[in-house]
PDB file of N, CA and C in Angstrom:
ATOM      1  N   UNK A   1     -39.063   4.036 -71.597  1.00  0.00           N
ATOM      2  CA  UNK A   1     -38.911   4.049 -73.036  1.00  0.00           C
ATOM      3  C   UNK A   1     -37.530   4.602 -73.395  1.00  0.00           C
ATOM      4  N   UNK A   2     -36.734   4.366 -74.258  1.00  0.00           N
ATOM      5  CA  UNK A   2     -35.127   4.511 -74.799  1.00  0.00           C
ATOM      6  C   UNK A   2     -35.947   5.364 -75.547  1.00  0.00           C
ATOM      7  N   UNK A   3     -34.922   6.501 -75.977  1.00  0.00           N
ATOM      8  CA  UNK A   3     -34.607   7.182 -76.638  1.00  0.00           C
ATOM      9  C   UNK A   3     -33.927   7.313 -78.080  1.00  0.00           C
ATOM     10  N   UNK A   4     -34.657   6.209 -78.841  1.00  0.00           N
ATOM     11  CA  UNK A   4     -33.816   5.801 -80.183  1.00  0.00           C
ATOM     12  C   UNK A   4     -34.680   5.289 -80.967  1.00  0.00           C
ATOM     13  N   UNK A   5     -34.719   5.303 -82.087  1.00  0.00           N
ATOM     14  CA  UNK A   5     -35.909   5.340 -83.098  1.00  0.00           C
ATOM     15  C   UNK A   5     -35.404   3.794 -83.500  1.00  0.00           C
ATOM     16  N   UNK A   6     -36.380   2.978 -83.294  1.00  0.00           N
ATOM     17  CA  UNK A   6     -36.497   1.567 -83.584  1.00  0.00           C
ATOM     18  C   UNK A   6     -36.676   1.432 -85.338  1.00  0.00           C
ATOM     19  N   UNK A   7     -35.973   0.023 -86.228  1.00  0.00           N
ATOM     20  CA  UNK A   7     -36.493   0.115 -87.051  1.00  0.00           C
ATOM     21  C   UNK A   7     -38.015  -0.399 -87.697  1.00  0.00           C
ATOM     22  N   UNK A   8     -38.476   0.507 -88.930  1.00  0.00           N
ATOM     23  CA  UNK A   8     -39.968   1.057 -89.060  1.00  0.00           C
ATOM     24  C   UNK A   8     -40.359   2.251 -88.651  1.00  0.00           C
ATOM     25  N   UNK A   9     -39.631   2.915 -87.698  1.00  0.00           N
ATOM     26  CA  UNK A   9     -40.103   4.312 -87.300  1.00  0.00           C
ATOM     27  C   UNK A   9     -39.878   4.842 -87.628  1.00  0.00           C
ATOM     28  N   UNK A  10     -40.251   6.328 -87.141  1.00  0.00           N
ATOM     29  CA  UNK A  10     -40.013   8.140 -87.951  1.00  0.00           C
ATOM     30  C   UNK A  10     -39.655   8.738 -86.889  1.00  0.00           C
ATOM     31  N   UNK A  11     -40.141   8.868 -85.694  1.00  0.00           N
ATOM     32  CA  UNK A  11     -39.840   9.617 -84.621  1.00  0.00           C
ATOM     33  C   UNK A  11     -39.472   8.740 -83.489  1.00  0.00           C
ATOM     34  N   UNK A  12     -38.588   9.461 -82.574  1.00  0.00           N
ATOM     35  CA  UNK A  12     -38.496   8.921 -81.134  1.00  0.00           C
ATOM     36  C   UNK A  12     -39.713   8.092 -80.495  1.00  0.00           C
ATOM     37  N   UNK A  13     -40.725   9.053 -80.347  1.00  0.00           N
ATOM     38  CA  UNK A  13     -41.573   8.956 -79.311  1.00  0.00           C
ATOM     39  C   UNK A  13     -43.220   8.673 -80.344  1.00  0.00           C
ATOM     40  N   UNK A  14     -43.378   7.627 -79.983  1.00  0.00           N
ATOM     41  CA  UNK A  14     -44.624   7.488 -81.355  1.00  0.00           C
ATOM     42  C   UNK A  14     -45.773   8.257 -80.671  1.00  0.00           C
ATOM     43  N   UNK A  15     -46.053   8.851 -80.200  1.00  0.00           N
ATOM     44  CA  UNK A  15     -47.190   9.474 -79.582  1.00  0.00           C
ATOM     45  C   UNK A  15     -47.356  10.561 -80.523  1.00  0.00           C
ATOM     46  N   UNK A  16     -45.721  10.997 -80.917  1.00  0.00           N
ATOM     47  CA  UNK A  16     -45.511  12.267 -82.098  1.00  0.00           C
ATOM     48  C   UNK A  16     -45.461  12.081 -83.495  1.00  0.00           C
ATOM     49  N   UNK A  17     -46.404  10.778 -83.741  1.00  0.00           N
ATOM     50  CA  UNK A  17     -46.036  10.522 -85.060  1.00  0.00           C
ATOM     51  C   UNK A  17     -47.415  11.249 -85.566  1.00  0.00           C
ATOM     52  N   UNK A  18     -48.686  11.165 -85.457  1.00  0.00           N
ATOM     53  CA  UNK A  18     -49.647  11.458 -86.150  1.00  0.00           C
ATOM     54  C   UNK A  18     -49.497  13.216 -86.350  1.00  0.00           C
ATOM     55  N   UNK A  19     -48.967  13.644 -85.090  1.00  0.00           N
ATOM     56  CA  UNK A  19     -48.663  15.693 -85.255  1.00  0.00           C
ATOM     57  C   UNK A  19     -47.502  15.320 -86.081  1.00  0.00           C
ATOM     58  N   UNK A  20     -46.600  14.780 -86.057  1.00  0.00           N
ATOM     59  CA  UNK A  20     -45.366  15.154 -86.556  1.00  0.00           C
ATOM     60  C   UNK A  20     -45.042  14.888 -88.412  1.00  0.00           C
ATOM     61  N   UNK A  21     -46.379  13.670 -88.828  1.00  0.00           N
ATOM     62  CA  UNK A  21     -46.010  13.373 -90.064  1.00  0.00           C
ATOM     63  C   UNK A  21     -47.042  14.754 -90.521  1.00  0.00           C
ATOM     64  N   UNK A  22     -48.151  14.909 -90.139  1.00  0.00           N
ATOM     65  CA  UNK A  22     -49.049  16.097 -90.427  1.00  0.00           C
ATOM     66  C   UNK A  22     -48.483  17.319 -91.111  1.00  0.00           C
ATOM     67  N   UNK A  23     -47.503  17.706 -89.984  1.00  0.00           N
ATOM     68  CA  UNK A  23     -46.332  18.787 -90.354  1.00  0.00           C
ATOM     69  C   UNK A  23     -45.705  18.397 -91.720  1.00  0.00           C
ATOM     70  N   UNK A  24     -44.928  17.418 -91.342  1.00  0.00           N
ATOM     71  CA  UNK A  24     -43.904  16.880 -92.621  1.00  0.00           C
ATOM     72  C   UNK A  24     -44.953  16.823 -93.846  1.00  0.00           C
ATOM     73  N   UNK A  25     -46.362  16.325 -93.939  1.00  0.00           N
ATOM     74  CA  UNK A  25     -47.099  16.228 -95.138  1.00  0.00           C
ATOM     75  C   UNK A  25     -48.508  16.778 -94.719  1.00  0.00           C
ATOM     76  N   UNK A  26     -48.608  18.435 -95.118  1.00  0.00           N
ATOM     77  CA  UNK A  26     -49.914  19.489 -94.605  1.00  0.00           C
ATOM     78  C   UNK A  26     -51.070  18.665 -94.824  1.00  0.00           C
ATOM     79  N   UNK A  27     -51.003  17.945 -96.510  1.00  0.00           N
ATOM     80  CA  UNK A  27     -52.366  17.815 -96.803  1.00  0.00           C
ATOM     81  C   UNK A  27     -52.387  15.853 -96.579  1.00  0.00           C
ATOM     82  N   UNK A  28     -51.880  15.870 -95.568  1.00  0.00           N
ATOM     83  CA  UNK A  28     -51.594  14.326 -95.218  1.00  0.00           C
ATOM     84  C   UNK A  28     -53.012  13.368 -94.873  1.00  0.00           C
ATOM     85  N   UNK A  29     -54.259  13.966 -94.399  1.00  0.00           N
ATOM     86  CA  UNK A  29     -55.494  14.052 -94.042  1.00  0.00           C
ATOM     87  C   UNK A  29     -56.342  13.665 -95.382  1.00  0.00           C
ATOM     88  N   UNK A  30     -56.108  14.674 -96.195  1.00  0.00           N
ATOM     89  CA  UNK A  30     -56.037  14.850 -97.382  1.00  0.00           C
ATOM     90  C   UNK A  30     -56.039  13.227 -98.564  1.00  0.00           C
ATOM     91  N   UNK A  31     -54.706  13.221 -98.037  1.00  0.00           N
ATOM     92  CA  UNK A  31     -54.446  11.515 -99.193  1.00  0.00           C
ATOM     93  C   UNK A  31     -54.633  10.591 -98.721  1.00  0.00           C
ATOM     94  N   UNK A  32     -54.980  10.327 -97.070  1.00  0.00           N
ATOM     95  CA  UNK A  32     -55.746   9.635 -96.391  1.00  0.00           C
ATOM     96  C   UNK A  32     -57.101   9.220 -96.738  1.00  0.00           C
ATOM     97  N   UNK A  33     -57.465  10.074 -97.180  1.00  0.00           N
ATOM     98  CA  UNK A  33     -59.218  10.384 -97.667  1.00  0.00           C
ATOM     99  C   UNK A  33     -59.239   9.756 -98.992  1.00  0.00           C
ATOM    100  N   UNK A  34     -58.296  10.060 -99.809  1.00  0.00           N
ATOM    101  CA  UNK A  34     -58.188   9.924-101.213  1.00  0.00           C
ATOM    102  C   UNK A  34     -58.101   8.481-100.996  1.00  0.00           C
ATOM    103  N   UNK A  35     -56.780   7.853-100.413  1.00  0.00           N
ATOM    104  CA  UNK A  35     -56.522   6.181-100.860  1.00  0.00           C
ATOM    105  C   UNK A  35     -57.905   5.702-100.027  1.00  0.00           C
ATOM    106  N   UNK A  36     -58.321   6.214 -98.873  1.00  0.00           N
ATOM    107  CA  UNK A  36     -59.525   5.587 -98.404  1.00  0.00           C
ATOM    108  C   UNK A  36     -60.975   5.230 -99.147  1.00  0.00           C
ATOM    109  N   UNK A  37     -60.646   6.469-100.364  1.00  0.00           N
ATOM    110  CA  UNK A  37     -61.676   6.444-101.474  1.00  0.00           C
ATOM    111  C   UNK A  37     -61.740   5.408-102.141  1.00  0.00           C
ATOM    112  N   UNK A  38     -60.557   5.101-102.878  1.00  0.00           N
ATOM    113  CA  UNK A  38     -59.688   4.021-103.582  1.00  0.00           C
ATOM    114  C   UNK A  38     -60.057   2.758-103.214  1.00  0.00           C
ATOM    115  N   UNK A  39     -60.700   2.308-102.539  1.00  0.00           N
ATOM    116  CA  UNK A  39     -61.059   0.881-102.317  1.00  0.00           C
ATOM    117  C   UNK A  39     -62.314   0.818-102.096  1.00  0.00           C
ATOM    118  N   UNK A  40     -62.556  -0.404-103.157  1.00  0.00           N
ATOM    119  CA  UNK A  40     -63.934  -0.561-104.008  1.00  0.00           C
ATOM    120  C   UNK A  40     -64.849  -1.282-102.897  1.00  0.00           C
ATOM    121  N   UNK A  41     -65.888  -0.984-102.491  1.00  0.00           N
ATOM    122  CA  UNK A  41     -66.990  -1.538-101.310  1.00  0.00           C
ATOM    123  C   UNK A  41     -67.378  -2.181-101.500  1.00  0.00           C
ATOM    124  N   UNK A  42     -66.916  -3.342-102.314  1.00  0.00           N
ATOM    125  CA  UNK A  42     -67.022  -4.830-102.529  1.00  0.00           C
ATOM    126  C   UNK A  42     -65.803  -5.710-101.708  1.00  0.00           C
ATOM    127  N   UNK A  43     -64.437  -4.496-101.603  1.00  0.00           N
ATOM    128  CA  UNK A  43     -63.215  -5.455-100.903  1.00  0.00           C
ATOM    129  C   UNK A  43     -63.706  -6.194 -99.061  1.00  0.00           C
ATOM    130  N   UNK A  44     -64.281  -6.782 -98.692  1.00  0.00           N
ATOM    131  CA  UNK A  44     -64.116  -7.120 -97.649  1.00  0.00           C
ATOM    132  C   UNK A  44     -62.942  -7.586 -96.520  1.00  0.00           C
ATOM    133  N   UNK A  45     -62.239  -7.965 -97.262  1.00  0.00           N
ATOM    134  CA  UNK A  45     -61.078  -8.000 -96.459  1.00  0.00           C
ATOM    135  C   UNK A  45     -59.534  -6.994 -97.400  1.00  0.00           C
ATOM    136  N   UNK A  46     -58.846  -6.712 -96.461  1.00  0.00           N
ATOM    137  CA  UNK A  46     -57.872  -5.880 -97.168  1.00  0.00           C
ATOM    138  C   UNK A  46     -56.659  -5.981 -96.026  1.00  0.00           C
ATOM    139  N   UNK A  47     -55.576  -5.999 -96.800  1.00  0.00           N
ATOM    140  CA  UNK A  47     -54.320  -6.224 -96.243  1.00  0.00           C
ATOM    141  C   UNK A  47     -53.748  -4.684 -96.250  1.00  0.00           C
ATOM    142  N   UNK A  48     -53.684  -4.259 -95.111  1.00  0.00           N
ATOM    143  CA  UNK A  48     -52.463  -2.748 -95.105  1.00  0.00           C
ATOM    144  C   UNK A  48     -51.235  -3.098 -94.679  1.00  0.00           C
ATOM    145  N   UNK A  49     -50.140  -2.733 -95.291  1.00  0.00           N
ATOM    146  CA  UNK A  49     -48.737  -2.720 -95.386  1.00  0.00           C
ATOM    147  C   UNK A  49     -48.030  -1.807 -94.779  1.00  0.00           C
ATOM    148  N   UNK A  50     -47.239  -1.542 -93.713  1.00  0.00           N
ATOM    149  CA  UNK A  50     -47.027  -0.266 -93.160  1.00  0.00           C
ATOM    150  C   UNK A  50     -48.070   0.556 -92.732  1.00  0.00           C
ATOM    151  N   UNK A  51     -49.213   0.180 -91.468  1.00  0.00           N
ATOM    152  CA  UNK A  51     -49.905   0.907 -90.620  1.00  0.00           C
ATOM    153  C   UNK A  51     -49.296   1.771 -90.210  1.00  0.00           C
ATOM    154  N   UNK A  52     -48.374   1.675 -89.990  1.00  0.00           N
ATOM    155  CA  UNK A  52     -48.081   3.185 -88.761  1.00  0.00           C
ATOM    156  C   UNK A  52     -48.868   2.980 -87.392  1.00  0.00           C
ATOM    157  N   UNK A  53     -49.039   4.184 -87.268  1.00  0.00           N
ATOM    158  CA  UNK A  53     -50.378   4.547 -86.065  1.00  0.00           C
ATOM    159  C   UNK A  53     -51.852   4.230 -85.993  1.00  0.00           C
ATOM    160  N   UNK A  54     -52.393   3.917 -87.511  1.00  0.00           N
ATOM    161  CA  UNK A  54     -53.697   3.339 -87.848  1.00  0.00           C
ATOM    162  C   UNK A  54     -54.421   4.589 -88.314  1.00  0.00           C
ATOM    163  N   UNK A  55     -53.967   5.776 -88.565  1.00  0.00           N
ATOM    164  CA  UNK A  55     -55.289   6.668 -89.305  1.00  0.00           C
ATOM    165  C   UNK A  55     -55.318   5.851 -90.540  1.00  0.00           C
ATOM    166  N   UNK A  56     -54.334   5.700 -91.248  1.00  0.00           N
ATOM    167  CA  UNK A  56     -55.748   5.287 -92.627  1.00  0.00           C
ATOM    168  C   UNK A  56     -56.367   4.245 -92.605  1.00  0.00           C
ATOM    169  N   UNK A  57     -56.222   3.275 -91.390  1.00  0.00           N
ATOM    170  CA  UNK A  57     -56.831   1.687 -91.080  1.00  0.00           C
ATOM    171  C   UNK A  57     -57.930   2.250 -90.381  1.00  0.00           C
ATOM    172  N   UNK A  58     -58.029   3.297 -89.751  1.00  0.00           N
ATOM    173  CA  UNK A  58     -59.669   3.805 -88.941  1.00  0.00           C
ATOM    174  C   UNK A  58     -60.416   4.493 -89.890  1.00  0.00           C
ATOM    175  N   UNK A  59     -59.436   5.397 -91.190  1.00  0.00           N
ATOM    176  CA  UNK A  59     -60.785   5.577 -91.762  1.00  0.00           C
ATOM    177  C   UNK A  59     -61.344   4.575 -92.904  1.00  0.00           C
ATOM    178  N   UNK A  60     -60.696   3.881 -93.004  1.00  0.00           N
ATOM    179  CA  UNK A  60     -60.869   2.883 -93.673  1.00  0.00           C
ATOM    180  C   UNK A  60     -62.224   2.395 -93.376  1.00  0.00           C
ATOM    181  N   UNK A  61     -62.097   1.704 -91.901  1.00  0.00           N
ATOM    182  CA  UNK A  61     -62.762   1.072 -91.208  1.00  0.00           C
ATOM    183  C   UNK A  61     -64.160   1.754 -90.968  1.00  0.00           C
ATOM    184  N   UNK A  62     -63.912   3.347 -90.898  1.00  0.00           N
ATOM    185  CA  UNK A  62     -65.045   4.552 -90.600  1.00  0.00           C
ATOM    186  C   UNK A  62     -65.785   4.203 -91.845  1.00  0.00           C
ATOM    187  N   UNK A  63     -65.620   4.281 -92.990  1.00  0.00           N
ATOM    188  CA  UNK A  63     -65.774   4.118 -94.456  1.00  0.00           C
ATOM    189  C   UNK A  63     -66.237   2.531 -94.727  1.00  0.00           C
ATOM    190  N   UNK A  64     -66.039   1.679 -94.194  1.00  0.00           N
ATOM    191  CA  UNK A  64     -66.439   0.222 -94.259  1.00  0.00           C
ATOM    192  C   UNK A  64     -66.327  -0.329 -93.088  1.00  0.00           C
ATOM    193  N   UNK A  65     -66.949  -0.092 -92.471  1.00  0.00           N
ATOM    194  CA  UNK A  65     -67.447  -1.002 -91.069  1.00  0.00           C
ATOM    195  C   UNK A  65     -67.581  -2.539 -91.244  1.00  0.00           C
ATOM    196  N   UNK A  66     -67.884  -3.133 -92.112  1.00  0.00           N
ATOM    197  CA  UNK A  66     -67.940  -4.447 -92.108  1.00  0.00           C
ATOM    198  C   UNK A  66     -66.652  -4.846 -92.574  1.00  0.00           C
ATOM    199  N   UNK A  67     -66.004  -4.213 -92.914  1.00  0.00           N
ATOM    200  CA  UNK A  67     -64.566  -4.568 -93.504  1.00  0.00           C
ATOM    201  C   UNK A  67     -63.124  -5.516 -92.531  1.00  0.00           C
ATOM    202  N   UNK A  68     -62.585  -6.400 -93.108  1.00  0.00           N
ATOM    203  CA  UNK A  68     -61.702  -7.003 -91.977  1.00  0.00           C
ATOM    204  C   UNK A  68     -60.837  -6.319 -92.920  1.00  0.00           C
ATOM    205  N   UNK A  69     -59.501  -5.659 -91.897  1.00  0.00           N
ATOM    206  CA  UNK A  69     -58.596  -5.150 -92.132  1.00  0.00           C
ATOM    207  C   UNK A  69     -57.105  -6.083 -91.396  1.00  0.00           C
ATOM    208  N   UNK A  70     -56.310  -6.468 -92.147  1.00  0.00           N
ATOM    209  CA  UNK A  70     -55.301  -7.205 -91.431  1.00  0.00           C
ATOM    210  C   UNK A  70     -53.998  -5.976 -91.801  1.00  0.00           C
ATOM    211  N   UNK A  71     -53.657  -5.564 -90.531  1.00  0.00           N
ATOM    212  CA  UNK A  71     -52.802  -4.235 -90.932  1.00  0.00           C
ATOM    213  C   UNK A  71     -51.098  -4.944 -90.488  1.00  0.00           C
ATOM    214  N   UNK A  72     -50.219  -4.517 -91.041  1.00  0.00           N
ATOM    215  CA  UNK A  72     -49.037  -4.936 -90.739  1.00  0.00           C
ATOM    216  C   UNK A  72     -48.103  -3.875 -90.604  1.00  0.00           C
ATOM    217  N   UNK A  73     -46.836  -3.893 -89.870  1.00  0.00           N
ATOM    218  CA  UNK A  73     -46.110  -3.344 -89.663  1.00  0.00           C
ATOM    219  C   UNK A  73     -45.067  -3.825 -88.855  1.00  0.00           C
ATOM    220  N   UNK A  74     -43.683  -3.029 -89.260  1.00  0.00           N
ATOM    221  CA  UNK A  74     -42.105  -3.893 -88.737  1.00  0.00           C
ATOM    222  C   UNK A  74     -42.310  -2.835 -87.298  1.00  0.00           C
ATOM    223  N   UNK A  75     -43.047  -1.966 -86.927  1.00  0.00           N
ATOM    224  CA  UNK A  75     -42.727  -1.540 -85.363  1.00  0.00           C
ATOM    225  C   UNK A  75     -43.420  -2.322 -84.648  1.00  0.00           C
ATOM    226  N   UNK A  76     -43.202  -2.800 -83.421  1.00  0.00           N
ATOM    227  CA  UNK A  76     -44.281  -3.493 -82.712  1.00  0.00           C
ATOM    228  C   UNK A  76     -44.793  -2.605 -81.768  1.00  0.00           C
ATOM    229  N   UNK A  77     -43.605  -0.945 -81.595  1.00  0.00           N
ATOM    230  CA  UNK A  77     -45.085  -0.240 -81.063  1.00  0.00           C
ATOM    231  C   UNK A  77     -45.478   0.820 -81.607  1.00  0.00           C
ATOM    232  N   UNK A  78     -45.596   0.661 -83.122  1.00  0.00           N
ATOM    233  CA  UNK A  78     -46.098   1.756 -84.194  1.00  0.00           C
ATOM    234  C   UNK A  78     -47.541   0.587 -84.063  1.00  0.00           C
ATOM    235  N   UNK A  79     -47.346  -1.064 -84.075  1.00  0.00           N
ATOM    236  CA  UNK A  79     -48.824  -1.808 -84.126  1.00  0.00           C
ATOM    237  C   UNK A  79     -49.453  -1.800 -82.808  1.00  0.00           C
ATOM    238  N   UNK A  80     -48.583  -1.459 -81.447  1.00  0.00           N
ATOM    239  CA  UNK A  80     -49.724  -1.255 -80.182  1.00  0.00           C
ATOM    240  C   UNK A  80     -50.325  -0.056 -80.081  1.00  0.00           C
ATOM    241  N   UNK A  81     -49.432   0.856 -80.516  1.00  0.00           N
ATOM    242  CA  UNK A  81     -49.981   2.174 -81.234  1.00  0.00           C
ATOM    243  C   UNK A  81     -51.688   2.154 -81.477  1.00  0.00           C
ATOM    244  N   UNK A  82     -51.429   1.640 -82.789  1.00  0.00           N
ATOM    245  CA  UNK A  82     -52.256   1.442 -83.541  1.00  0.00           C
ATOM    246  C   UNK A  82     -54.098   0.556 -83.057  1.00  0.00           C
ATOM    247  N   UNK A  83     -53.381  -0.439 -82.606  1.00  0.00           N
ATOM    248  CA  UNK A  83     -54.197  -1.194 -81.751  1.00  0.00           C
ATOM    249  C   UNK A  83     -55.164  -0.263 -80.541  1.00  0.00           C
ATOM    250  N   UNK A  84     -54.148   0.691 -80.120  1.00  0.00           N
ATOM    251  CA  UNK A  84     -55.128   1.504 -79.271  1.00  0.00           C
ATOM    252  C   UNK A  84     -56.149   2.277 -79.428  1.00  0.00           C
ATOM    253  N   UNK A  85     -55.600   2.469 -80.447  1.00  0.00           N
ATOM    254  CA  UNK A  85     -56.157   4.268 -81.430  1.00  0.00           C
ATOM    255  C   UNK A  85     -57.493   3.521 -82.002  1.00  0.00           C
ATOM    256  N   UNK A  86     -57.180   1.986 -82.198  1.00  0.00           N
ATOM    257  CA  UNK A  86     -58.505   1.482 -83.227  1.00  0.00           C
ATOM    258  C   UNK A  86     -59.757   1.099 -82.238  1.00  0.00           C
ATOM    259  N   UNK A  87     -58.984   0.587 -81.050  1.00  0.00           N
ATOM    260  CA  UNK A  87     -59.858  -0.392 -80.243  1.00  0.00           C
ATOM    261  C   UNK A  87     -60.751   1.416 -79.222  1.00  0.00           C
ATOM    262  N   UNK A  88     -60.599   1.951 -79.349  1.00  0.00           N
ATOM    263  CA  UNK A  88     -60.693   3.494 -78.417  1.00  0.00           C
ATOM    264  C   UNK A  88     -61.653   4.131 -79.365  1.00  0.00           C
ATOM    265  N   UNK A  89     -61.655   3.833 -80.766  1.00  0.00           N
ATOM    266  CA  UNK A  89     -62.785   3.907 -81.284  1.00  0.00           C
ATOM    267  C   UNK A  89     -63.821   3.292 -81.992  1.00  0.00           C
ATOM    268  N   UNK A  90     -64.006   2.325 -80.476  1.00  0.00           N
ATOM    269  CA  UNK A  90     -64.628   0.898 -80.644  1.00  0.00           C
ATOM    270  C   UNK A  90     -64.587  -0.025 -81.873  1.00  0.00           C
ATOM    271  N   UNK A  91     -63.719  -0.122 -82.183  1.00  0.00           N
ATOM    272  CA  UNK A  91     -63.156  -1.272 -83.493  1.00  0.00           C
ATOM    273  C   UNK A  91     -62.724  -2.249 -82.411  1.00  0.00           C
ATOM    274  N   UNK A  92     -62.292  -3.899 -82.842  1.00  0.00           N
ATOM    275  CA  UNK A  92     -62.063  -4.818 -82.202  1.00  0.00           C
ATOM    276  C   UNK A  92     -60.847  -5.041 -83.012  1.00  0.00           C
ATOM    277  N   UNK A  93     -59.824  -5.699 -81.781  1.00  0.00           N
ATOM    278  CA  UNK A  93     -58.922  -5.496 -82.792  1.00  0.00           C
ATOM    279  C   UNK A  93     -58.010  -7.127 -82.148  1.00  0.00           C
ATOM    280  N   UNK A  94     -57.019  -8.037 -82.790  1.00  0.00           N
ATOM    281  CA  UNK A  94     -56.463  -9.189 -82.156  1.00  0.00           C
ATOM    282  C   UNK A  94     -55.417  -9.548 -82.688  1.00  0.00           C
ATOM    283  N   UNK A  95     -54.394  -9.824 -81.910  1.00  0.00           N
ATOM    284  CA  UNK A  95     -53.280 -10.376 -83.065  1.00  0.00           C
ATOM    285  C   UNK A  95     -52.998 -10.963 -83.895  1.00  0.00           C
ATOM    286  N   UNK A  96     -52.729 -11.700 -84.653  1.00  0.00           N
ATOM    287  CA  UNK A  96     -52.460 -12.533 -85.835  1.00  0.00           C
ATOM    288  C   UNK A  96     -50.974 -13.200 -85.739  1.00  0.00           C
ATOM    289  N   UNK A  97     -51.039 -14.329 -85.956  1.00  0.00           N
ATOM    290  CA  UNK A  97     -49.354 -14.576 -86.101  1.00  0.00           C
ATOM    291  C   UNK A  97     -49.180 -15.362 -87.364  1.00  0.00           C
ATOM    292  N   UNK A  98     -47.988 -14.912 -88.115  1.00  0.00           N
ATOM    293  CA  UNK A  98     -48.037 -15.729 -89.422  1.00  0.00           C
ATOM    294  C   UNK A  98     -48.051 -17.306 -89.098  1.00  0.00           C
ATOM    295  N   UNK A  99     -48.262 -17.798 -90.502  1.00  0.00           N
ATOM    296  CA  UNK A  99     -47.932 -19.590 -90.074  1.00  0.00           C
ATOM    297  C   UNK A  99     -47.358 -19.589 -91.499  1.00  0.00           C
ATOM    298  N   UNK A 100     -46.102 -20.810 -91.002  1.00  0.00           N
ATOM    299  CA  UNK A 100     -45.132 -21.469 -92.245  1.00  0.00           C
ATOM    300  C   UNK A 100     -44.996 -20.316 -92.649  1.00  0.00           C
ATOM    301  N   UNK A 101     -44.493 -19.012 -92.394  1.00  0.00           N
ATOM    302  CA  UNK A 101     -44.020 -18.304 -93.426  1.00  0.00           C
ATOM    303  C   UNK A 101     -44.461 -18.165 -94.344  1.00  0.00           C
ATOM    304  N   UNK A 102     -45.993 -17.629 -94.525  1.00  0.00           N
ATOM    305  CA  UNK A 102     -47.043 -17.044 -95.569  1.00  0.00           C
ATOM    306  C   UNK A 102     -46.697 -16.187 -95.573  1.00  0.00           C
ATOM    307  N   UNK A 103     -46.725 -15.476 -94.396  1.00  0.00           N
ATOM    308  CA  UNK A 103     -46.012 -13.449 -94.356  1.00  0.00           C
ATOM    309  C   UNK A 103     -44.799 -13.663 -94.732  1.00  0.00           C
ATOM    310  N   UNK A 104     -44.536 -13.287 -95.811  1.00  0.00           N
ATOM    311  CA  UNK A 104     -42.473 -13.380 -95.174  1.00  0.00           C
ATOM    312  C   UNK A 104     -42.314 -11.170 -95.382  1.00  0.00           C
ATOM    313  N   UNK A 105     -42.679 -10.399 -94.563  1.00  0.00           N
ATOM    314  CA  UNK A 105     -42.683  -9.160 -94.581  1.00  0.00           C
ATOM    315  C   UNK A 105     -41.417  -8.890 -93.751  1.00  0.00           C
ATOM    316  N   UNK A 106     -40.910  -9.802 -93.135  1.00  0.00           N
ATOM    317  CA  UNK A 106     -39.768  -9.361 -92.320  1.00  0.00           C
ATOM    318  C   UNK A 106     -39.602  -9.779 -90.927  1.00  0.00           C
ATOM    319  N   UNK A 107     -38.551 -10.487 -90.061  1.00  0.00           N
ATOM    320  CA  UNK A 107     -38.436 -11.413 -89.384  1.00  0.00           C
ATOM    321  C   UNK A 107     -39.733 -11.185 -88.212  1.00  0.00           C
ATOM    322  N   UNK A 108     -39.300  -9.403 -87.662  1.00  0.00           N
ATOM    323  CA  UNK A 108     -40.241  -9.131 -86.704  1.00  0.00           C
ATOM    324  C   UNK A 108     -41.331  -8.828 -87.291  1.00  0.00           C
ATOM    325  N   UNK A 109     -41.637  -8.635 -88.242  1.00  0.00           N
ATOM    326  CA  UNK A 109     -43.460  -7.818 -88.533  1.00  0.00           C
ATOM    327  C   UNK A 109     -44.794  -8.669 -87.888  1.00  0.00           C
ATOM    328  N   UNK A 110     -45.483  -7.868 -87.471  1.00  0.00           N
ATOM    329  CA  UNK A 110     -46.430  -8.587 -86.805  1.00  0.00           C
ATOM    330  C   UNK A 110     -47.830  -8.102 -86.984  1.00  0.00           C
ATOM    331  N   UNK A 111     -48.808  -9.011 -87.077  1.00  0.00           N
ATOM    332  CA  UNK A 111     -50.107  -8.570 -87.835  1.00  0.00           C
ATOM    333  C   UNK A 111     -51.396  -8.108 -86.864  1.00  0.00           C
ATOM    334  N   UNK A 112     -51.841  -7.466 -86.920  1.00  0.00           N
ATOM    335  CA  UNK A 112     -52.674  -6.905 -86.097  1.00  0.00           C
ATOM    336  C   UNK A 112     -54.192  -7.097 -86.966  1.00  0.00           C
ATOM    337  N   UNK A 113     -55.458  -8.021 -86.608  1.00  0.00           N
ATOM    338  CA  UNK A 113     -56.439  -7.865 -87.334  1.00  0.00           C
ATOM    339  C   UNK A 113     -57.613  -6.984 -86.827  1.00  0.00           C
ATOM    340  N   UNK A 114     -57.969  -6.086 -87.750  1.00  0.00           N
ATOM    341  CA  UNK A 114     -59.314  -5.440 -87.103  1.00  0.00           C
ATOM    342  C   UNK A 114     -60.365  -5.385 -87.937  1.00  0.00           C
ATOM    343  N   UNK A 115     -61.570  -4.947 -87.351  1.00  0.00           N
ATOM    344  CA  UNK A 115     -62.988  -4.648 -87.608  1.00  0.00           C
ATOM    345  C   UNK A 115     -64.181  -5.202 -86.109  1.00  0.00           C
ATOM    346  N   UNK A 116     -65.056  -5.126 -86.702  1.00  0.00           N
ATOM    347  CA  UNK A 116     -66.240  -5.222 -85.860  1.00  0.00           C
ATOM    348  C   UNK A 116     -66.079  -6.325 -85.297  1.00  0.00           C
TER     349      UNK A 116
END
């Protein structure tokens, strides 16, 4: 692994992103919970914009289990990241690739879909 923060990232080493944004934002857990509140249990499918690492796409998912979540993000390993963290707590998780330029989020962004 290089030593240089790819763009989409925050830290070097993404392993340090979930301790490291925690720090940077105490009650970060906190507004996790809140926007997780925020979506009405009628949405079945939901598009996240900037996953990161996937906490608010797992509690999401913790919170609506039947829910398809199509999470996106410009790191591709802030989304294998992510992919791990989801599939480790038995969520299913598969790639997605845009077509014709429906996504236009940015040349590299790449979609990661999860749920049951």
């Amino acid at each position: 692994m290089r030593n240089e923060i790819y763009p989409g990232e925050v830290f070097v080493n993404i392993a340090n992103f979930d301790t490291g944004i925690r720090r940077l934002l105490p009650k970060y857990d906190e507004m996790l919970d809140v926007l997780a509140g925020c979506i009405a249990n009628t949405n079945h499918r939901i598009l996240e914009l900037g996953c990161g690492t996937g906490e608010l796409t797992l509690k999401v998912l913790q919170r609506y289990p039947s829910a398809e979540i199509v999470a996106v993000d410009y790191s591709p390993r802030m989304l294998n990241f992510a992919r791990a963290k989801i599939e480790s707590a038995g969520y299913a998780a598969r790639w997605d690739w845009p077509r014709n330029g429906f996504w236009r989020m940015g040349e590299q962004s790449q979609f990661l879909r999860l749920g049951r």
